[in-house]
Protein backbone atom coordinates (compact mmCIF):
# COMPACT_ATOMS: atom_id res chain seq x y z
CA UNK A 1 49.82 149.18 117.08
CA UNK A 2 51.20 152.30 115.73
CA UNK A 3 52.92 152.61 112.36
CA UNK A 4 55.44 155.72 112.65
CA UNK A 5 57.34 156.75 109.27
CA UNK A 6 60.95 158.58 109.53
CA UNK A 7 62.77 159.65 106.90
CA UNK A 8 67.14 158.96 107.36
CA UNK A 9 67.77 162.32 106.17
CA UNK A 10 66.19 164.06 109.17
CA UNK A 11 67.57 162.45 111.54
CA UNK A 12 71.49 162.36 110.89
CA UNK A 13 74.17 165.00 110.64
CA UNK A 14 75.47 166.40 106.82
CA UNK A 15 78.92 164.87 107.54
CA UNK A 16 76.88 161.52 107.87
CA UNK A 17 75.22 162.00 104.72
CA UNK A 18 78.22 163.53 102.46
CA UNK A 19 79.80 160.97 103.33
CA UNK A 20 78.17 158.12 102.44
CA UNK A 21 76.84 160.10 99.04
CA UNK A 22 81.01 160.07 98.09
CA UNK A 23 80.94 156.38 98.36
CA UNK A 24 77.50 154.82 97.88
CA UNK A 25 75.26 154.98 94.56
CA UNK A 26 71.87 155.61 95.37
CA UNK A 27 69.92 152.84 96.52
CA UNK A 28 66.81 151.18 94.10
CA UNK A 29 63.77 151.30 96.20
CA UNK A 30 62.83 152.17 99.94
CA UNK A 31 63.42 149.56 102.72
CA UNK A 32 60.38 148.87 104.83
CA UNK A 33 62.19 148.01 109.06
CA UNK A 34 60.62 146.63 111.50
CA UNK A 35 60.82 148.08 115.18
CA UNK A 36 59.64 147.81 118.82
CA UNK A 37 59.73 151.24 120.61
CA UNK A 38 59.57 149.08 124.49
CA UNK A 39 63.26 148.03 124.71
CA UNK A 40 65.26 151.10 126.24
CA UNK A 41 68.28 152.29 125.54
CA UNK A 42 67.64 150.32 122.09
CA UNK A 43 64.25 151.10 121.18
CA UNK A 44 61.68 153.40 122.69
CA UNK A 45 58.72 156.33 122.49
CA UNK A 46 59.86 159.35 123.63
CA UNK A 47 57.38 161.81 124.39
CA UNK A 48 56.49 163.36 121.89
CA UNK A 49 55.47 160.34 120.20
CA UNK A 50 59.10 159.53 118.02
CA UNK A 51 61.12 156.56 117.88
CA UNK A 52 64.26 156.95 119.63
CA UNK A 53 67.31 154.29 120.60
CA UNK A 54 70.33 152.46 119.41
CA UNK A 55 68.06 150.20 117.28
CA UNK A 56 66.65 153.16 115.32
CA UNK A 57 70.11 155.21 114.93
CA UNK A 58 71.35 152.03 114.05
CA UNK A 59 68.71 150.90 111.04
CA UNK A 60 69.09 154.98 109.91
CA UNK A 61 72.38 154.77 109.65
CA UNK A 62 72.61 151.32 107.64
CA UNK A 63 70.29 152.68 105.69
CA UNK A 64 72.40 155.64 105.01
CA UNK A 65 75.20 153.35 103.86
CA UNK A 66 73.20 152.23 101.62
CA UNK A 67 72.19 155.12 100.02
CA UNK A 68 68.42 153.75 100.42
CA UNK A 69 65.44 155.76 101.51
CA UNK A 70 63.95 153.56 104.76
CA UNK A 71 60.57 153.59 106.77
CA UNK A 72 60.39 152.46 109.91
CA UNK A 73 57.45 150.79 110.95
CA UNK A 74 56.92 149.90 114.78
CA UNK A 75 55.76 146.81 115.62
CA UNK A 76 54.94 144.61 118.69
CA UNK A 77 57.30 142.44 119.48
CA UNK A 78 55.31 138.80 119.27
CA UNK A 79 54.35 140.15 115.65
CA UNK A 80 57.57 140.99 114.47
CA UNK A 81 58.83 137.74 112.53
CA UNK A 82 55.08 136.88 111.45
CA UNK A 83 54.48 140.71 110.05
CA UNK A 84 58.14 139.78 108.02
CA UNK A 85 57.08 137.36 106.75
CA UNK A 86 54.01 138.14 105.35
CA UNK A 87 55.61 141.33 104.46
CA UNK A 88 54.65 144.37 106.41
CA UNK A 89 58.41 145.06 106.37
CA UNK A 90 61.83 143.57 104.49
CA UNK A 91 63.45 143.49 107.85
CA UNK A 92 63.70 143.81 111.74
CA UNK A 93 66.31 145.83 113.68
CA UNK A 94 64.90 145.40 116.87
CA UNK A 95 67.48 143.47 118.87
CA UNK A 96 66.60 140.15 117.95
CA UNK A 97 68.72 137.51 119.02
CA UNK A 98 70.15 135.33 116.75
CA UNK A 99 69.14 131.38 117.68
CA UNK A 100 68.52 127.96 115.40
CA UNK A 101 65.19 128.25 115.69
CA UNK A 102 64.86 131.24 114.71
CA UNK A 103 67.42 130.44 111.77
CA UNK A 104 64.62 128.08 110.63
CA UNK A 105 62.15 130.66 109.74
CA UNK A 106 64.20 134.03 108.22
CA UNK A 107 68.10 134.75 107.75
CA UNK A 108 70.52 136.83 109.73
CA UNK A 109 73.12 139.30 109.32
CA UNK A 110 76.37 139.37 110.91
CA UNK A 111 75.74 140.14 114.59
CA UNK A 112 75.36 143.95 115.03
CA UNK A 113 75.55 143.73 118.78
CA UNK A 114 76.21 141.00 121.79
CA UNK A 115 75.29 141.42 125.12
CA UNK A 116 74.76 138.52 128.24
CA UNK A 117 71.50 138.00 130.05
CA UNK A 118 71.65 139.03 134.03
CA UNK A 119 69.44 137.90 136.48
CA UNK A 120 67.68 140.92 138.71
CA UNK A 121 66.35 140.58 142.34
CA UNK A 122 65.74 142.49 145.50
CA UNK A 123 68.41 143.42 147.69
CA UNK A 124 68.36 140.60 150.68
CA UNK A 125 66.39 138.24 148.28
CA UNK A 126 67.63 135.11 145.93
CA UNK A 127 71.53 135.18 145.43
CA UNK A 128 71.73 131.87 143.67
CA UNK A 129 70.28 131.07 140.61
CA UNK A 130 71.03 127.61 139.71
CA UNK A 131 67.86 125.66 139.24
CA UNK A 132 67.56 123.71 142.59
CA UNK A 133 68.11 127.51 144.29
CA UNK A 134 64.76 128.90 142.18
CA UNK A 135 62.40 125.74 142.64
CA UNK A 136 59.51 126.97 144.01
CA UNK A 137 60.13 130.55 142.91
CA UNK A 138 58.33 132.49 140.73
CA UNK A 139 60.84 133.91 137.64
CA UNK A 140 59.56 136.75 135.78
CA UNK A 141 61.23 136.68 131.90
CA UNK A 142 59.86 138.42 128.39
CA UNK A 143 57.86 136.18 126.50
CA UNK A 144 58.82 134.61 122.79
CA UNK A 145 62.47 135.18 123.67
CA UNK A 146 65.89 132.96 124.04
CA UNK A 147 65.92 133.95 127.77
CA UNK A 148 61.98 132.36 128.18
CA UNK A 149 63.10 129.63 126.46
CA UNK A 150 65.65 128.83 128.43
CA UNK A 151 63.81 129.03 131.57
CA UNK A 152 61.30 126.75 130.64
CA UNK A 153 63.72 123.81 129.62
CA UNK A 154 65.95 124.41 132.43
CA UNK A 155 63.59 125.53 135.58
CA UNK A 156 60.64 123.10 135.09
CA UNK A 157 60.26 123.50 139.13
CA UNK A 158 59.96 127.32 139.01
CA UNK A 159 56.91 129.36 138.12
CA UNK A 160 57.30 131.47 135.29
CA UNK A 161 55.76 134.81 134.65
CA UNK A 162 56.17 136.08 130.91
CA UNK A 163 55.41 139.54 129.98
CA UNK A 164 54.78 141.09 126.92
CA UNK A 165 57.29 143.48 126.87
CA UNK A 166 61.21 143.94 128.93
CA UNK A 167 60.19 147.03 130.41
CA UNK A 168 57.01 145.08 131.96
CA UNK A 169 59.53 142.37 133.08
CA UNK A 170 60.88 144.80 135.87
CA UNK A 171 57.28 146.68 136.69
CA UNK A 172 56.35 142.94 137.59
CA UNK A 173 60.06 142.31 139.61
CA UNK A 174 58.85 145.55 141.44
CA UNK A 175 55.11 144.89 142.57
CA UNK A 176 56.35 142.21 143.63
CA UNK A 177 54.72 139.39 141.61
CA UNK A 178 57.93 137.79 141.28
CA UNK A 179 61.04 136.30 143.16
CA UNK A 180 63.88 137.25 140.12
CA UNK A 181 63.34 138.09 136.34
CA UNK A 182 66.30 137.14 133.66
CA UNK A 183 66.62 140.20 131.21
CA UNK A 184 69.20 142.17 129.34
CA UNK A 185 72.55 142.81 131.06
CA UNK A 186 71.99 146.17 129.34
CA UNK A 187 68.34 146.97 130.01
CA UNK A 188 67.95 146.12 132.89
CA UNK A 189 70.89 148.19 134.25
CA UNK A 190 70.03 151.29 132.37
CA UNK A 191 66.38 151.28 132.03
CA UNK A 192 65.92 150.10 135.64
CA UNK A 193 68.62 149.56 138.18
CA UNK A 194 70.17 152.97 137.60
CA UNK A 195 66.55 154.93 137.85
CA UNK A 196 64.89 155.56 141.17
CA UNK A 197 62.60 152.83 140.94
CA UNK A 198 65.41 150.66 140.78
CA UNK A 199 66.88 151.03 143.85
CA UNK A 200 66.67 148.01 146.40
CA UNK A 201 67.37 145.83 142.98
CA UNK A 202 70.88 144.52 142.17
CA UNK A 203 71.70 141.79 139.37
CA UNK A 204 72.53 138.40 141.27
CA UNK A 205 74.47 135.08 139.83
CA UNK A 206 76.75 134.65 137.06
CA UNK A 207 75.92 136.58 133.65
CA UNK A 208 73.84 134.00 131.16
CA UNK A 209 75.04 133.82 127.51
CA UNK A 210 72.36 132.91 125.27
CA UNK A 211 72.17 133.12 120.76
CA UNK A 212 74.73 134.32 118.91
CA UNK A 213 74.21 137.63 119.19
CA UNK A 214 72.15 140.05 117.42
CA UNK A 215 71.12 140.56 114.26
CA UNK A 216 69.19 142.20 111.62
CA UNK A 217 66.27 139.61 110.64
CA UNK A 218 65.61 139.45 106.77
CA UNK A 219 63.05 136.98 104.96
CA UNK A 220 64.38 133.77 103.49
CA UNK A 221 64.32 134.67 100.03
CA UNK A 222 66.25 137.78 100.45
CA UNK A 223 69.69 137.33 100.50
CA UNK A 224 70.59 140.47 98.25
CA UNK A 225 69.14 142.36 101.28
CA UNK A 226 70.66 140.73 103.87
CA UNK A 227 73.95 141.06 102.24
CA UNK A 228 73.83 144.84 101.70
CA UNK A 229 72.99 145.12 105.11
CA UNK A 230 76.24 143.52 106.17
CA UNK A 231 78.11 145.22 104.09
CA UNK A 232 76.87 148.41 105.52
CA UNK A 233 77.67 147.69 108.65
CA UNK A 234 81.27 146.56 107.76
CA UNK A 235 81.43 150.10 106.00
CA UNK A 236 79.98 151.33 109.99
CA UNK A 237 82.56 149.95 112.10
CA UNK A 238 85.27 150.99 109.75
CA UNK A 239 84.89 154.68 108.86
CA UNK A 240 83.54 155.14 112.75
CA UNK A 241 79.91 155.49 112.59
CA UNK A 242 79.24 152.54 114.59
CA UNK A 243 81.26 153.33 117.62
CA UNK A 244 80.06 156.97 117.49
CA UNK A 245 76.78 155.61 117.40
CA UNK A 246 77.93 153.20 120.72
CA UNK A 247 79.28 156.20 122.42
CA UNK A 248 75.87 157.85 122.12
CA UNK A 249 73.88 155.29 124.72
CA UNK A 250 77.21 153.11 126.14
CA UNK A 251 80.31 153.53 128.05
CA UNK A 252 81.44 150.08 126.99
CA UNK A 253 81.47 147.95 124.33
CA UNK A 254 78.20 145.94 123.39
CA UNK A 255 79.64 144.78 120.07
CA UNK A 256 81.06 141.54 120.96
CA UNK A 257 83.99 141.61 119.02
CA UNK A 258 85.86 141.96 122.21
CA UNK A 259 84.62 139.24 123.50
């Protein structure tokens, strides 16, 4: 596990920052968010060993909003809500669906993104994906997530192979130790179906709608938190910075207000 810190004021343009200083007061004390760095386009390492993705740009710029100094602390992704809780960090921004059971454990924002689940198979393979179609097959699907969850209560005659990470979900689909994987409608088109290795892969069956989006995860206790956060991202959507931020890694709309 790697702990990498970034400060918001390297990483965004003065406009950004004049901005916000004409309409925020400066934040109290710095804001500790938890991130993955192995979900592209939202999250990943690039080479020379930063955190890049919507995720990031995203918790920099709420954090900019807020006038609050932030550290970003990466995180594996079965560790997230455990490390928040126990406070490694005061939140996650790491494309966490929002679900009742995880509702049980820590609060939500407002959604900052919604995007469906796709199912992913070779060309000439499985085209249906209702359960009596994949009994017998072997579905590939990230561990700890709504989408494994839903496999297991709803394909109990399937094989299931969980991974420990999305990208690992399609280096599985392609050595071939699966029949079909259920990811991202998002990641798995742009972090594997439009590279080379994707090729001879297509997404199959109707698009699966799981949670209630996305959200930023904050502990129980800290509502004051979670409602700055929201009110950030209001402040985001309205003066533009969101959708600038959208334009940077989409050509659609993954908010879900459209929806």
């Amino acid at each position: 596990m790697r702990t990498t810190t970034l400060r918001v004021g390297l990483f965004f343009c003065s406009w950004l920052l004049a901005a916000v200083a004409m309409t925020q007061s400066p934040g109290a004390s710095k804001v500790r968010i938890g991130v993955e760095g192995s979900y592209p386009p939202f999250s990943m390492v690039t080479p020379d060993g930063s955190l890049a993705g919507f995720d990031i740009d995203m918790a920099q710029a709420l954090c900019a909003h807020m006038a609050t100094p932030c550290e970003l602390v990466q995180q594996e992704w079965d560790g997230m809500i455990p490390a928040l809780k126990v406070r490694k960090f005061d939140a996650i921004v790491a494309s966490m669906t929002i679900t009742d059971e995880r509702k049980k454990v820590v609060d939500f924002t407002d959604p900052y993104y919604d995007v469906p689940s796709r199912w992913i198979a070779p060309v000439g393979g499985v085209t249906a994906t209702d359960p009596a179609a994949l009994k017998g097959k072997r579905i590939i699907v990230l561990r700890n997530s709504p989408r494994a969850r839903y496999v297991l209560e709803h394909y109990k005659d399937s094989d299931v192979l969980q991974t420990e990470s999305e990208p690992d979900v399609y280096r599985e689909l392609l050595a071939g130790r699966g029949d079909i994987a259920l990811g991202s409608s998002v990641v798995s088109g742009e972090a594997f179906l439009k590279k080379p290795e994707g090729q001879g892969f297509h997404q199959v069956g109707p698009m699966v709608p799981l949670g209630e989006g996305v959200g930023i995860a904050v502990r129980k206790d800290d509502t004051a938190l979670r409602d700055r956060f929201n009110s950030a991202l209001k402040a985001m959507k309205a003066d533009g910075t969101y959708a600038k931020l959208e334009r940077r890694y989409f050509d659609f709309d993954i908010s879900g207000e459209s929806h």
